[in-house]
PDB file of N, CA and C in Angstrom:
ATOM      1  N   UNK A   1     143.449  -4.110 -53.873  1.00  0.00           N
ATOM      2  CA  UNK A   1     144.831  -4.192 -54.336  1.00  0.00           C
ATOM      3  C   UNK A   1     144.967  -3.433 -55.661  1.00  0.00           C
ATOM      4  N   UNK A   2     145.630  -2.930 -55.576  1.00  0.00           N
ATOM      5  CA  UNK A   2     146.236  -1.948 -56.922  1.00  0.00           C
ATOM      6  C   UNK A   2     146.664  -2.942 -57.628  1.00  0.00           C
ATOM      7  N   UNK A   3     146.596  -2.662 -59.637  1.00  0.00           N
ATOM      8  CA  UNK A   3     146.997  -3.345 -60.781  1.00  0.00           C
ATOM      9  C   UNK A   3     147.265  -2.200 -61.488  1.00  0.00           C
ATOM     10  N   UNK A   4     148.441  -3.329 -62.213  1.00  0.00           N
ATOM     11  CA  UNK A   4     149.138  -2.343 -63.121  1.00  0.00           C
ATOM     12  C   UNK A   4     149.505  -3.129 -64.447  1.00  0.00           C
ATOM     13  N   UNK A   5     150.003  -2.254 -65.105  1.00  0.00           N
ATOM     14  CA  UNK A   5     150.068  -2.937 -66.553  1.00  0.00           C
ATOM     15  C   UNK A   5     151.582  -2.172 -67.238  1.00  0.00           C
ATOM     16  N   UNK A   6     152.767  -2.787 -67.783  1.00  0.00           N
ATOM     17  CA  UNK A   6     153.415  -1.976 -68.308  1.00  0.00           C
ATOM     18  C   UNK A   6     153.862  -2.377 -69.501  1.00  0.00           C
ATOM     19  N   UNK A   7     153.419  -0.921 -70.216  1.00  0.00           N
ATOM     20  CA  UNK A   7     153.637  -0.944 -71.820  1.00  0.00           C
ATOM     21  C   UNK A   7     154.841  -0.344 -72.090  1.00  0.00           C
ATOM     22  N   UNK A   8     155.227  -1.255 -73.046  1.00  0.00           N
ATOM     23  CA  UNK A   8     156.764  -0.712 -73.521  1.00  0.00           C
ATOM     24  C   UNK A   8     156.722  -0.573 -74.942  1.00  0.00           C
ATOM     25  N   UNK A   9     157.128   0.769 -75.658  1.00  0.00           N
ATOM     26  CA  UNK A   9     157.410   1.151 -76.910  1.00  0.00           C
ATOM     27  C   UNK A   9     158.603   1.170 -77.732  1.00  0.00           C
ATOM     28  N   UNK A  10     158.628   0.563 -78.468  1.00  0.00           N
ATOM     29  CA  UNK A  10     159.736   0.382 -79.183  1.00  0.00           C
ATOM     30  C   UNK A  10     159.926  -0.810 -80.494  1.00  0.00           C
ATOM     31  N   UNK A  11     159.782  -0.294 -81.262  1.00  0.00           N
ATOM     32  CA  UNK A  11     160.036  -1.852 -82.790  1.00  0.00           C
ATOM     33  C   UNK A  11     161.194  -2.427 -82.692  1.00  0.00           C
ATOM     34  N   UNK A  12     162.434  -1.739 -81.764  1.00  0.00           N
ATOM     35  CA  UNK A  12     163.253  -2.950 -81.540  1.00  0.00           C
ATOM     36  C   UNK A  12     163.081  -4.011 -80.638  1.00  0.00           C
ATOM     37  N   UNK A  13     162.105  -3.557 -80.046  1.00  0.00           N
ATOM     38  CA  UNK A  13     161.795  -4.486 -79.286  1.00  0.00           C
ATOM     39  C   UNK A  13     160.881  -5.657 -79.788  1.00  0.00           C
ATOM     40  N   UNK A  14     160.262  -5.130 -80.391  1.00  0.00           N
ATOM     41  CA  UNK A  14     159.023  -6.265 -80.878  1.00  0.00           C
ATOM     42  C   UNK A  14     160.254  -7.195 -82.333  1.00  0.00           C
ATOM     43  N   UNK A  15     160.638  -6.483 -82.766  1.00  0.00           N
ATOM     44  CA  UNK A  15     161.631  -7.330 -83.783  1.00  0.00           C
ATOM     45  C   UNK A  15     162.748  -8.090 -83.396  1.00  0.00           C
ATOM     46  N   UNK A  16     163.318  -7.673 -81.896  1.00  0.00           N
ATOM     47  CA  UNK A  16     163.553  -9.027 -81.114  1.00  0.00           C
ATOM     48  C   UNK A  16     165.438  -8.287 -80.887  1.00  0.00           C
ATOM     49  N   UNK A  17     165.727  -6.739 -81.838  1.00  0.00           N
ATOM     50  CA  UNK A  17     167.158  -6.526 -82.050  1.00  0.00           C
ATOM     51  C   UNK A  17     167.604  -6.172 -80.418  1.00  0.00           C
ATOM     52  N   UNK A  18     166.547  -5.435 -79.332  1.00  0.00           N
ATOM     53  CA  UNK A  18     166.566  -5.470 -78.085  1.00  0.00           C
ATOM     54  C   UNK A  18     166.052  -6.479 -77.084  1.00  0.00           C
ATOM     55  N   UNK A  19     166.457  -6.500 -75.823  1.00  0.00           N
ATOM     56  CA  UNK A  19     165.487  -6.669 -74.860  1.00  0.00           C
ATOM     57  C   UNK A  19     165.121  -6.289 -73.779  1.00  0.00           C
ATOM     58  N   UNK A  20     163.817  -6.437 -73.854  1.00  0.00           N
ATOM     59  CA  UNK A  20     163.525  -5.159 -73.207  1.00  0.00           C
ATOM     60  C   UNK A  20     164.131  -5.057 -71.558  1.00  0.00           C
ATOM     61  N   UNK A  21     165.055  -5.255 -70.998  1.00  0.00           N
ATOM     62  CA  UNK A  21     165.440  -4.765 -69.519  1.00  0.00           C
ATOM     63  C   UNK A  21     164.329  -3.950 -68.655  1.00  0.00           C
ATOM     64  N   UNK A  22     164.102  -3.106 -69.350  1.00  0.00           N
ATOM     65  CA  UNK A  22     163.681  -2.086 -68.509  1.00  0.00           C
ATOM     66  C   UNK A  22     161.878  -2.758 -68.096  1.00  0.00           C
ATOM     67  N   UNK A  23     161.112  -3.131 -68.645  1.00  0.00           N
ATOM     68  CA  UNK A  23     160.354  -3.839 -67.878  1.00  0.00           C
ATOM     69  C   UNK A  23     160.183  -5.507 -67.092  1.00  0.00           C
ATOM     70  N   UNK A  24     161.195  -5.530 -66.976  1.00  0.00           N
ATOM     71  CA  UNK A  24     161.570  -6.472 -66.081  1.00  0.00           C
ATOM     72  C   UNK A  24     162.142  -5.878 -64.547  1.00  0.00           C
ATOM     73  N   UNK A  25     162.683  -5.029 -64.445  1.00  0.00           N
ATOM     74  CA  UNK A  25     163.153  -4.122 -63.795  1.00  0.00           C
ATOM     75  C   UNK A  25     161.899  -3.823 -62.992  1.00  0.00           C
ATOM     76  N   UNK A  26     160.966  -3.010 -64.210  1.00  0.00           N
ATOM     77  CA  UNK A  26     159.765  -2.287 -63.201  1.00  0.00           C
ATOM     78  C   UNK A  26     159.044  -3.494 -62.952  1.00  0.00           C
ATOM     79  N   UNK A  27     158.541  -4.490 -63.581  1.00  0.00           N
ATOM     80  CA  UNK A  27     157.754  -5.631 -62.826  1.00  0.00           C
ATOM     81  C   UNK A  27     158.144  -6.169 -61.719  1.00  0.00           C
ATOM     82  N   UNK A  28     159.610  -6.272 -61.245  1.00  0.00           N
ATOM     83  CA  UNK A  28     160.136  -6.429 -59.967  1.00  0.00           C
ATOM     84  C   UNK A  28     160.047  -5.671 -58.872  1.00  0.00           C
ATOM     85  N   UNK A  29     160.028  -4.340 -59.304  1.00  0.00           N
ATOM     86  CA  UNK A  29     159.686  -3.280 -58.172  1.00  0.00           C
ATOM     87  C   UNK A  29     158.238  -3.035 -57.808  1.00  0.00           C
ATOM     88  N   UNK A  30     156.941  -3.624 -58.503  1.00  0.00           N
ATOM     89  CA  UNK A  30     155.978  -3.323 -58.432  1.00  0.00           C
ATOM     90  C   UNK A  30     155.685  -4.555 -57.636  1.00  0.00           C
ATOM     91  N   UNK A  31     155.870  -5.463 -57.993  1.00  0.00           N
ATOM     92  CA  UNK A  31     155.198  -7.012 -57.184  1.00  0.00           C
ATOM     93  C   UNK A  31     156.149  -6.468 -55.981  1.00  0.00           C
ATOM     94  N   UNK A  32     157.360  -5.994 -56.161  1.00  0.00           N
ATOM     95  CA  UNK A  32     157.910  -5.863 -53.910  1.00  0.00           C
ATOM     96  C   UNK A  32     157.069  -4.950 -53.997  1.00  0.00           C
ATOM     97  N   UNK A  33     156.649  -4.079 -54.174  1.00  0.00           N
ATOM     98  CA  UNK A  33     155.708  -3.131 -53.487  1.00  0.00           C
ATOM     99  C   UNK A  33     154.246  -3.773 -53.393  1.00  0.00           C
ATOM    100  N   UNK A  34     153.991  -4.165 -54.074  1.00  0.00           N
ATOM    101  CA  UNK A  34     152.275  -5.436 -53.207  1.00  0.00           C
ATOM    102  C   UNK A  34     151.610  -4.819 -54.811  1.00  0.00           C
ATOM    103  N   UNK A  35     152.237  -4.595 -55.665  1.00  0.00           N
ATOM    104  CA  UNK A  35     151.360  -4.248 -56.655  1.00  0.00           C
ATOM    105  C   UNK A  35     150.939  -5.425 -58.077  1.00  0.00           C
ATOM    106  N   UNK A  36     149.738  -5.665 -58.062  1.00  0.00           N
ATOM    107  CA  UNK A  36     149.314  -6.976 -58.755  1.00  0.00           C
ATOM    108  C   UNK A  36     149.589  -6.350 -60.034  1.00  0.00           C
ATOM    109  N   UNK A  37     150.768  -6.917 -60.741  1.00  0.00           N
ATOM    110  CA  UNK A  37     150.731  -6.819 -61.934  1.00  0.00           C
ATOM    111  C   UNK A  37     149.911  -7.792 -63.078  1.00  0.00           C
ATOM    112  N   UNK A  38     148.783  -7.072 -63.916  1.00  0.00           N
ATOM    113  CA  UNK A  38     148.421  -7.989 -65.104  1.00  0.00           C
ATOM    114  C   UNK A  38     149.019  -8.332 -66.564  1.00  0.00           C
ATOM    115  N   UNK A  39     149.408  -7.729 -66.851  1.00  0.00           N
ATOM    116  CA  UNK A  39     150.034  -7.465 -68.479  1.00  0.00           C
ATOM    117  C   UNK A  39     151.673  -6.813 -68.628  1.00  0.00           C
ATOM    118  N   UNK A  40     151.983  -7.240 -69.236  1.00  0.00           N
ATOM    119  CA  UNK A  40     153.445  -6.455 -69.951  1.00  0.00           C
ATOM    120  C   UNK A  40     153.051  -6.710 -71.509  1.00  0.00           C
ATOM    121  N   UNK A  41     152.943  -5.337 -72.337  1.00  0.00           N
ATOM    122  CA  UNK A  41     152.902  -5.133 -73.350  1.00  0.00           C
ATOM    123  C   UNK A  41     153.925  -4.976 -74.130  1.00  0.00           C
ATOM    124  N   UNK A  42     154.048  -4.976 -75.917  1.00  0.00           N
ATOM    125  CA  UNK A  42     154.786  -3.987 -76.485  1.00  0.00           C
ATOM    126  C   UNK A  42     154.167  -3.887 -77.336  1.00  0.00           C
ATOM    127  N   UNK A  43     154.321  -2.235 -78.207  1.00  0.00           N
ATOM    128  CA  UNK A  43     154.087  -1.550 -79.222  1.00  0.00           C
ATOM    129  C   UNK A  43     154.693  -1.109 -79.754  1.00  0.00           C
ATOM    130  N   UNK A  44     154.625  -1.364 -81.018  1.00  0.00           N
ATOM    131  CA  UNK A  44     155.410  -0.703 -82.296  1.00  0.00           C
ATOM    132  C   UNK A  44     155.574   1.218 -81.971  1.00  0.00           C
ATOM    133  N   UNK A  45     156.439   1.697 -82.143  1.00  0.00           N
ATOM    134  CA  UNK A  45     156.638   3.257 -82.223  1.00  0.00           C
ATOM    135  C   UNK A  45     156.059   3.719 -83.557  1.00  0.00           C
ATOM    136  N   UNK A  46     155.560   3.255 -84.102  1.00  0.00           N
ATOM    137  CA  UNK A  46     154.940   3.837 -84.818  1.00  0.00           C
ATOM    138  C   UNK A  46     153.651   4.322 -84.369  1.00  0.00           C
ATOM    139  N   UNK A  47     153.632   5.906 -85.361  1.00  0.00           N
ATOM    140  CA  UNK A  47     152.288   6.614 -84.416  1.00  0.00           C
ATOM    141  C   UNK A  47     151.197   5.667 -84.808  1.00  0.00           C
ATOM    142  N   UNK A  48     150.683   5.494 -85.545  1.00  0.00           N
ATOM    143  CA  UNK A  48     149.362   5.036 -85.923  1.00  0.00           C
ATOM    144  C   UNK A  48     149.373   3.650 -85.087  1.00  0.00           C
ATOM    145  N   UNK A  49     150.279   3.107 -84.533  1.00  0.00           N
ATOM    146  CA  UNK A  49     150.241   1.844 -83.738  1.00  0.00           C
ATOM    147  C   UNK A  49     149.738   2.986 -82.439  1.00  0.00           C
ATOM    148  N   UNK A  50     150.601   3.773 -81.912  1.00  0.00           N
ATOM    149  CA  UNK A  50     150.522   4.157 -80.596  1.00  0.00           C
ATOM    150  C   UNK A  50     149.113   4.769 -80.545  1.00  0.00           C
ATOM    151  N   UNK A  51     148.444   5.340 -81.568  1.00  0.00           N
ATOM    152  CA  UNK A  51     146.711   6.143 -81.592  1.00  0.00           C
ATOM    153  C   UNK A  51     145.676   4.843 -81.251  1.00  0.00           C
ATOM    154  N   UNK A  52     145.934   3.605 -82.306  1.00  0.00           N
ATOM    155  CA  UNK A  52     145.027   2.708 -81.849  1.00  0.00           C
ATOM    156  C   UNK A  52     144.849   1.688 -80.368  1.00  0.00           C
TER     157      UNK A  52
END
């Protein structure tokens, strides 16, 4: 079985001024497609967040 993981970028997101829609969206389309999702992330847009 295929796994997947989806990371989402954005500090509005992590500071709470968004939410995030858009991976909720793709976690729905991946479990109907038979795909075992493990993780939903977020990361700061900042580069030195996105390098480590």
């Amino acid at each position: 079985m295929m796994k997947a993981e989806i990371i989402s970028i954005g500090s509005e997101i992590l500071s709470g001024q968004i939410t995030d829609t858009n991976a909720n969206f793709i976690a729905k389309k991946l479990v109907e497609s038979g795909i075992d999702l493990e993780y939903i992330s977020a990361v700061s847009d900042n580069p030195k967040s996105l390098l480590s």
